[in-house]
C-alpha atoms as a PDB file:
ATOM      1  CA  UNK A   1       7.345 -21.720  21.021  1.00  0.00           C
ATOM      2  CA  UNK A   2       5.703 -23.430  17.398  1.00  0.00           C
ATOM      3  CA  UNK A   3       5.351 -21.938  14.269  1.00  0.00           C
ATOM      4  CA  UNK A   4       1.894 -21.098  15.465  1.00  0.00           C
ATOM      5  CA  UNK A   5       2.418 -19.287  18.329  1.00  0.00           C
ATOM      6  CA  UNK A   6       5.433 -16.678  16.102  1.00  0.00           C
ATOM      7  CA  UNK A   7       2.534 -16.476  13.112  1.00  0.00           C
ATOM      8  CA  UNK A   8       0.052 -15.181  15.855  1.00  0.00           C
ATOM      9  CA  UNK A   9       2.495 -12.573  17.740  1.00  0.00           C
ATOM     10  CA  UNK A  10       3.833 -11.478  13.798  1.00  0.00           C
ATOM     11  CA  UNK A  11      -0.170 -11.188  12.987  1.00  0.00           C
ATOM     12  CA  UNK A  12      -1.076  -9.198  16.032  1.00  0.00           C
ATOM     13  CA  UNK A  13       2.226  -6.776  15.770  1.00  0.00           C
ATOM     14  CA  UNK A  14       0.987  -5.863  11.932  1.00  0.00           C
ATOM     15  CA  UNK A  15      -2.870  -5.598  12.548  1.00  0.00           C
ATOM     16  CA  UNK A  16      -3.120  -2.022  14.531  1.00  0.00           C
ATOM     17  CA  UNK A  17      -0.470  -0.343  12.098  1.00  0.00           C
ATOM     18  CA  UNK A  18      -1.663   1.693   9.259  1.00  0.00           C
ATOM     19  CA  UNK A  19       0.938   0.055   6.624  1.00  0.00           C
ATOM     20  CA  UNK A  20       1.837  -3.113   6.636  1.00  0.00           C
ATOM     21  CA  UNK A  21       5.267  -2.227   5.056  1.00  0.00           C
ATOM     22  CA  UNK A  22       8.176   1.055   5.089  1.00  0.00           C
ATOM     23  CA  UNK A  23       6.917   4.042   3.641  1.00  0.00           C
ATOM     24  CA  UNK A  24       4.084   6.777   4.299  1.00  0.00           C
ATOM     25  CA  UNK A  25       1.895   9.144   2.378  1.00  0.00           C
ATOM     26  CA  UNK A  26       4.536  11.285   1.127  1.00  0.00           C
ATOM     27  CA  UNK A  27       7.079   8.214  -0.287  1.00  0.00           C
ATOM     28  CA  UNK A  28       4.529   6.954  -2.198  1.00  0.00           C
ATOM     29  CA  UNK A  29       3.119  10.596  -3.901  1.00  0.00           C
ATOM     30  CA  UNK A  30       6.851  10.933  -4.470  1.00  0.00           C
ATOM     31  CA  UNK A  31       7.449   7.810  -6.133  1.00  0.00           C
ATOM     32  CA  UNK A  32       4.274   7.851  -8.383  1.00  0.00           C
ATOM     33  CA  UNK A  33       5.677  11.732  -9.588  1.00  0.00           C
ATOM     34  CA  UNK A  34       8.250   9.871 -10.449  1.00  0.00           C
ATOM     35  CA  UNK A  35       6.580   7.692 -12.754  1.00  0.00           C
ATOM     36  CA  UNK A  36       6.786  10.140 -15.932  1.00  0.00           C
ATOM     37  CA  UNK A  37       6.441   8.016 -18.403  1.00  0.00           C
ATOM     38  CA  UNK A  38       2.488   6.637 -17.480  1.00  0.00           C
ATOM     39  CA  UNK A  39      -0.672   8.105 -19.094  1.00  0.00           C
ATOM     40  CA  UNK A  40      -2.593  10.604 -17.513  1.00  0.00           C
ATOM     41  CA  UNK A  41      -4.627   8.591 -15.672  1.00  0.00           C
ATOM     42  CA  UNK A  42      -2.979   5.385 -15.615  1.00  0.00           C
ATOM     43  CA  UNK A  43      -4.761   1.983 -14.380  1.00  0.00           C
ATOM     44  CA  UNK A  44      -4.044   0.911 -10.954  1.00  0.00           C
ATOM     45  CA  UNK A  45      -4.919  -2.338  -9.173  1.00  0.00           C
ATOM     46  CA  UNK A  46      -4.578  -3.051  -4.988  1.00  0.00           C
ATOM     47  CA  UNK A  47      -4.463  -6.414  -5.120  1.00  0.00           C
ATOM     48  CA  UNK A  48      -5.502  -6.593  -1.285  1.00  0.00           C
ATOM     49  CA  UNK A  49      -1.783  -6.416   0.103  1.00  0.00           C
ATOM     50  CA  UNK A  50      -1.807  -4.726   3.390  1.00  0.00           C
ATOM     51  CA  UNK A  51      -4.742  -2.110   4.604  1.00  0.00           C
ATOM     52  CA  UNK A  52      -4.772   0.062   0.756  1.00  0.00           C
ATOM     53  CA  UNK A  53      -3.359   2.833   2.773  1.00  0.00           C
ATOM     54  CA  UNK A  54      -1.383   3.630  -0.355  1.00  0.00           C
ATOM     55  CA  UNK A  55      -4.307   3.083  -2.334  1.00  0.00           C
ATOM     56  CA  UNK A  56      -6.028   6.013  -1.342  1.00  0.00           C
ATOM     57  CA  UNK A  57      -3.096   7.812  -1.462  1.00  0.00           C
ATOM     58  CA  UNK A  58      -2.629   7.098  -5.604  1.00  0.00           C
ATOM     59  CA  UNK A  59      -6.237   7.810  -5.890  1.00  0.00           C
ATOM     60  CA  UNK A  60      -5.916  11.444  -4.799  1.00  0.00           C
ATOM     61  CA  UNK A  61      -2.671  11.716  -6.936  1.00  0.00           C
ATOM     62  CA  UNK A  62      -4.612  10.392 -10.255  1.00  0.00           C
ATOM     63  CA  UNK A  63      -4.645   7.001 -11.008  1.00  0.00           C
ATOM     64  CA  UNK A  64      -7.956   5.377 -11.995  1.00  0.00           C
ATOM     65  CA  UNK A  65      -8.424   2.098 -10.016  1.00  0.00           C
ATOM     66  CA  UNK A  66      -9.879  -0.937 -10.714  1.00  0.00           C
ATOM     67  CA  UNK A  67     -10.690  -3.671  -8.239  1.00  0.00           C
END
């Protein structure tokens, strides 16, 4: 099998899940509680890594986005 042929089966395992990486909705409103020392509504930027699941998630928890 070529590179091309592993890029295409990786690709194709990653596009129908929801993340693209460990974690769900509940890590990451965890993790940004944890953030105590940020200002109330602190910048936050997706810079288009995986499908902004988490993105949404910060949103609802507070954090003013830019694009």
């Amino acid at each position: 099998m070529n590179r091309d042929s592993y890029v295409e089966i990786f690709h194709r395992f990653f596009e129908s899940l929801p993340r693209q990486g460990p974690g769900d909705d509940r890590y990451t409103e965890l993790l940004f509680k944890m953030l105590t020392d940020l200002p109330s509504e602190p910048k936050i930027a997706d810079m288009g890594c995986g499908t902004g699941a988490q993105t949404l998630v910060l949103a609802q928890a507070g954090g003013d986005f830019w694009f």
